[in-house]
C-alpha atoms as a PDB file:
ATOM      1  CA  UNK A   1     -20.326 -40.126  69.549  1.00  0.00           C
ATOM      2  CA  UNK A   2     -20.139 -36.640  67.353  1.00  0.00           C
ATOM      3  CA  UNK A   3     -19.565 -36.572  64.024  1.00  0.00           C
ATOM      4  CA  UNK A   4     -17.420 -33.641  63.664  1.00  0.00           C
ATOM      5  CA  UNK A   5     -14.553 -34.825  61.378  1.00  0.00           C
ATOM      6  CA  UNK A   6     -17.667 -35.819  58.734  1.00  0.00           C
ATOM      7  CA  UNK A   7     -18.244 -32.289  58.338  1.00  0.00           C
ATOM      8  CA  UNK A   8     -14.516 -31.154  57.780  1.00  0.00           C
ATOM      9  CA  UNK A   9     -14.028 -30.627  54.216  1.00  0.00           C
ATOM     10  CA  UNK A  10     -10.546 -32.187  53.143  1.00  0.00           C
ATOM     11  CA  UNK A  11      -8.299 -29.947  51.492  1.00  0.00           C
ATOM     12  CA  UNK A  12      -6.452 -32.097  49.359  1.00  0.00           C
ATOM     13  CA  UNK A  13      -6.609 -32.434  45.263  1.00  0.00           C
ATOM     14  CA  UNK A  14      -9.941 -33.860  44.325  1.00  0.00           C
ATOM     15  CA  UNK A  15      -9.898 -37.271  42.899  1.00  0.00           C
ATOM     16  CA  UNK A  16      -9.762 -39.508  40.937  1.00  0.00           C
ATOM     17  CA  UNK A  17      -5.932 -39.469  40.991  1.00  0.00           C
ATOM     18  CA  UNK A  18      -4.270 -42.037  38.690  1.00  0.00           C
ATOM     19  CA  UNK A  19      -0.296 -43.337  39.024  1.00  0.00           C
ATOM     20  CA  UNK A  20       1.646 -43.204  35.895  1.00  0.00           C
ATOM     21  CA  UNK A  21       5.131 -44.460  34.973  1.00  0.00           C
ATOM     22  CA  UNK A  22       7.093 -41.403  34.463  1.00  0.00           C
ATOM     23  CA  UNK A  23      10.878 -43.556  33.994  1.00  0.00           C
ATOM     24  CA  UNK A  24      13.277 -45.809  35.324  1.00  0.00           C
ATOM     25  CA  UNK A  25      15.651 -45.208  38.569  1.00  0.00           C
ATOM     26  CA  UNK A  26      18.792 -47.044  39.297  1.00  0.00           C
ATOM     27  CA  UNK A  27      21.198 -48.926  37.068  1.00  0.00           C
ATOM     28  CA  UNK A  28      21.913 -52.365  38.928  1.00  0.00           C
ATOM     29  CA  UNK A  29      18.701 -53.022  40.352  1.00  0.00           C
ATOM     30  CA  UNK A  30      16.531 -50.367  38.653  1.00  0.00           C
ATOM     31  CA  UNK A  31      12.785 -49.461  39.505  1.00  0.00           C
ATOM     32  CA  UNK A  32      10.157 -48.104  37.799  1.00  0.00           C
ATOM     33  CA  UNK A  33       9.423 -44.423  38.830  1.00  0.00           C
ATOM     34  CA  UNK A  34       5.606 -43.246  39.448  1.00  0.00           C
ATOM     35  CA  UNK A  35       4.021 -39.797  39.830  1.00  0.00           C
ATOM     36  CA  UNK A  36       0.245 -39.069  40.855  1.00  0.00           C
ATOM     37  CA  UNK A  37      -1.839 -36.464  38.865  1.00  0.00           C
ATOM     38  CA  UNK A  38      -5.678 -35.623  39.476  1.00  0.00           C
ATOM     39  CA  UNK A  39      -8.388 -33.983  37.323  1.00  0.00           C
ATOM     40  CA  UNK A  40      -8.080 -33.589  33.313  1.00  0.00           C
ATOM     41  CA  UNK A  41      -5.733 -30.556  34.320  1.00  0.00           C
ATOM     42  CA  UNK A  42      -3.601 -32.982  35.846  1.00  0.00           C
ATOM     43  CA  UNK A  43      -2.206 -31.525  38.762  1.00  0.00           C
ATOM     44  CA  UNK A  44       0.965 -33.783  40.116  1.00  0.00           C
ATOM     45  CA  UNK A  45       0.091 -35.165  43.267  1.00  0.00           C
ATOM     46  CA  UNK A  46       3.050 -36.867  44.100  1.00  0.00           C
ATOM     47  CA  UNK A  47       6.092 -37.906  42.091  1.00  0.00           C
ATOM     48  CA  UNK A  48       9.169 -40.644  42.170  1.00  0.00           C
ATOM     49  CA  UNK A  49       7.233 -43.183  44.184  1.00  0.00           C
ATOM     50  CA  UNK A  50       7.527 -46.763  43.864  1.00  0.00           C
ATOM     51  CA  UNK A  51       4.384 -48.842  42.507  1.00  0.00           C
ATOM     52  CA  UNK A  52       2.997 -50.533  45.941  1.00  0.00           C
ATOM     53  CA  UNK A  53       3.623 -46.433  47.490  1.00  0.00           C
ATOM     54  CA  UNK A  54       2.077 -45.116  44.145  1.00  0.00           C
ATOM     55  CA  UNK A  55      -1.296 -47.471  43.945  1.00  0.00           C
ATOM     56  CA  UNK A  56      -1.846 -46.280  48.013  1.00  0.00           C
ATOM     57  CA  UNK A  57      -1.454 -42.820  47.383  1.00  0.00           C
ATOM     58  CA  UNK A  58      -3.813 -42.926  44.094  1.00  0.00           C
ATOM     59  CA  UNK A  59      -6.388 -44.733  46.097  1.00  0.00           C
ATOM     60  CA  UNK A  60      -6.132 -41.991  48.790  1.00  0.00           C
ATOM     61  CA  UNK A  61      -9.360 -40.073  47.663  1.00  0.00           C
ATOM     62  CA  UNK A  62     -11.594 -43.257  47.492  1.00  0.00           C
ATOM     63  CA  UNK A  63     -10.323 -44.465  50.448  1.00  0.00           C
ATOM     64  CA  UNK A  64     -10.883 -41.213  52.457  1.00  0.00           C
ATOM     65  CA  UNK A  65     -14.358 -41.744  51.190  1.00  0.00           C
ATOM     66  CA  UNK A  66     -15.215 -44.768  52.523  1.00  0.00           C
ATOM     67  CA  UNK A  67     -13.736 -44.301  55.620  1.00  0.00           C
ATOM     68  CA  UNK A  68     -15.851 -41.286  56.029  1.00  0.00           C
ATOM     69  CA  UNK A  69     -19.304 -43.622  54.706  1.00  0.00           C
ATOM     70  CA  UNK A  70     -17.827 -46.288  57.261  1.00  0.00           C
ATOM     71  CA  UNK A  71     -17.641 -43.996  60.596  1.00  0.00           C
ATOM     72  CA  UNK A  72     -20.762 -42.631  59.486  1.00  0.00           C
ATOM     73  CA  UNK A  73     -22.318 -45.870  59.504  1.00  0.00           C
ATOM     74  CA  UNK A  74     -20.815 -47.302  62.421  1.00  0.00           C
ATOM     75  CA  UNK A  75     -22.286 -44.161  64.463  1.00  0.00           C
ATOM     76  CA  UNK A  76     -25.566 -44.674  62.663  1.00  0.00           C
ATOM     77  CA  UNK A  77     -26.115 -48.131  63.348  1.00  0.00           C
ATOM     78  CA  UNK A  78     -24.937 -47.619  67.566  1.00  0.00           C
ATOM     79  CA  UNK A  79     -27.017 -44.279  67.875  1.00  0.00           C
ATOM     80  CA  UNK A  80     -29.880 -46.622  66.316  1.00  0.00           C
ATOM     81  CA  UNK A  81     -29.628 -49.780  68.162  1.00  0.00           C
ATOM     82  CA  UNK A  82     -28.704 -47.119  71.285  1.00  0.00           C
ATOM     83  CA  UNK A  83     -25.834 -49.058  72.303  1.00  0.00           C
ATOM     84  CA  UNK A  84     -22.166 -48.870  71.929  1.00  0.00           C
ATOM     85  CA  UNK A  85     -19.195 -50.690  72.882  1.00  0.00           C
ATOM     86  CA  UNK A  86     -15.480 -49.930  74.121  1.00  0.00           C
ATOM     87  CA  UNK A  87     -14.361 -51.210  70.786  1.00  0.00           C
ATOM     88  CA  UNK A  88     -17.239 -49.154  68.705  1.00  0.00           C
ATOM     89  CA  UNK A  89     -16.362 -45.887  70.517  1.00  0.00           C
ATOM     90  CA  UNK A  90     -12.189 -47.044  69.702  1.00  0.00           C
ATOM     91  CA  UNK A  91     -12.954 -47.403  65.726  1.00  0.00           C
ATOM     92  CA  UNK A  92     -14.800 -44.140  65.850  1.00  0.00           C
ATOM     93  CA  UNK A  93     -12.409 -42.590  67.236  1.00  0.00           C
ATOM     94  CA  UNK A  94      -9.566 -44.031  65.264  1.00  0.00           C
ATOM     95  CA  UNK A  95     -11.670 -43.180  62.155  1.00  0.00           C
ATOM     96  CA  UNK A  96     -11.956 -39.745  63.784  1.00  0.00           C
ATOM     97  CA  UNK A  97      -8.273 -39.262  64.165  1.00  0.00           C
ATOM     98  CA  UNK A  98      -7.065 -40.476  60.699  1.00  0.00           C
ATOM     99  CA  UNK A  99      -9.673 -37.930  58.928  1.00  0.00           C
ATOM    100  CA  UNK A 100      -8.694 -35.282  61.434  1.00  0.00           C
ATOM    101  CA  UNK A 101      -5.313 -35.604  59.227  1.00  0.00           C
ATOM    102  CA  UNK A 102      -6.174 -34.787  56.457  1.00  0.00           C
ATOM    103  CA  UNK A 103      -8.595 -31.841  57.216  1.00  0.00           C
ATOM    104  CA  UNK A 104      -6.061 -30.151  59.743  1.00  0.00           C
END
């Protein structure tokens, strides 16, 4: 197991982001409206998202993050004990393929 996606930078806005009510959309069943900023400059991440779309895409940094800590770990742990399993190697890779995206 290689850690190669550990070492790809990401190349999206730098967190924290934060989701803000920017309005209202819709008149019979209307919705609140969110957009995503980052940094004290905030730079708008994202905008007219709904609040369950707008808390996942805030959290994106953080969760980025620990998925990174997380692979890390797992490889640690099953270079350490010197023994993997099919369904080790599988989450690696998954966690492989999922940072991949973002540092493509």
């Amino acid at each position: 197991m290689s850690n190669d996606s550990m070492s790809a930078a990401p190349k999206f806005t730098p967190g924290p982001w934060e989701e803000e009510i920017i309005g209202i959309y819709g008149n019979e069943n209307p919705v609140d409206v969110y957009e995503i900023t980052a940094g004290a400059g905030r730079v708008r991440v994202a905008e007219y998202l709904l609040e369950a779309d707008a808390r996942l895409i805030a959290a994106a940094p953080e969760l980025y993050a620990a998925l990174q800590a997380c692979q890390a770990e797992l490889i640690r742990v099953t270079t350490e004990v010197n023994k993997s399993s099919a369904y080790t190697d599988m989450i690696v890779s998954d966690a492989r393929a999922a940072l991949a995206k973002v540092s493509a």
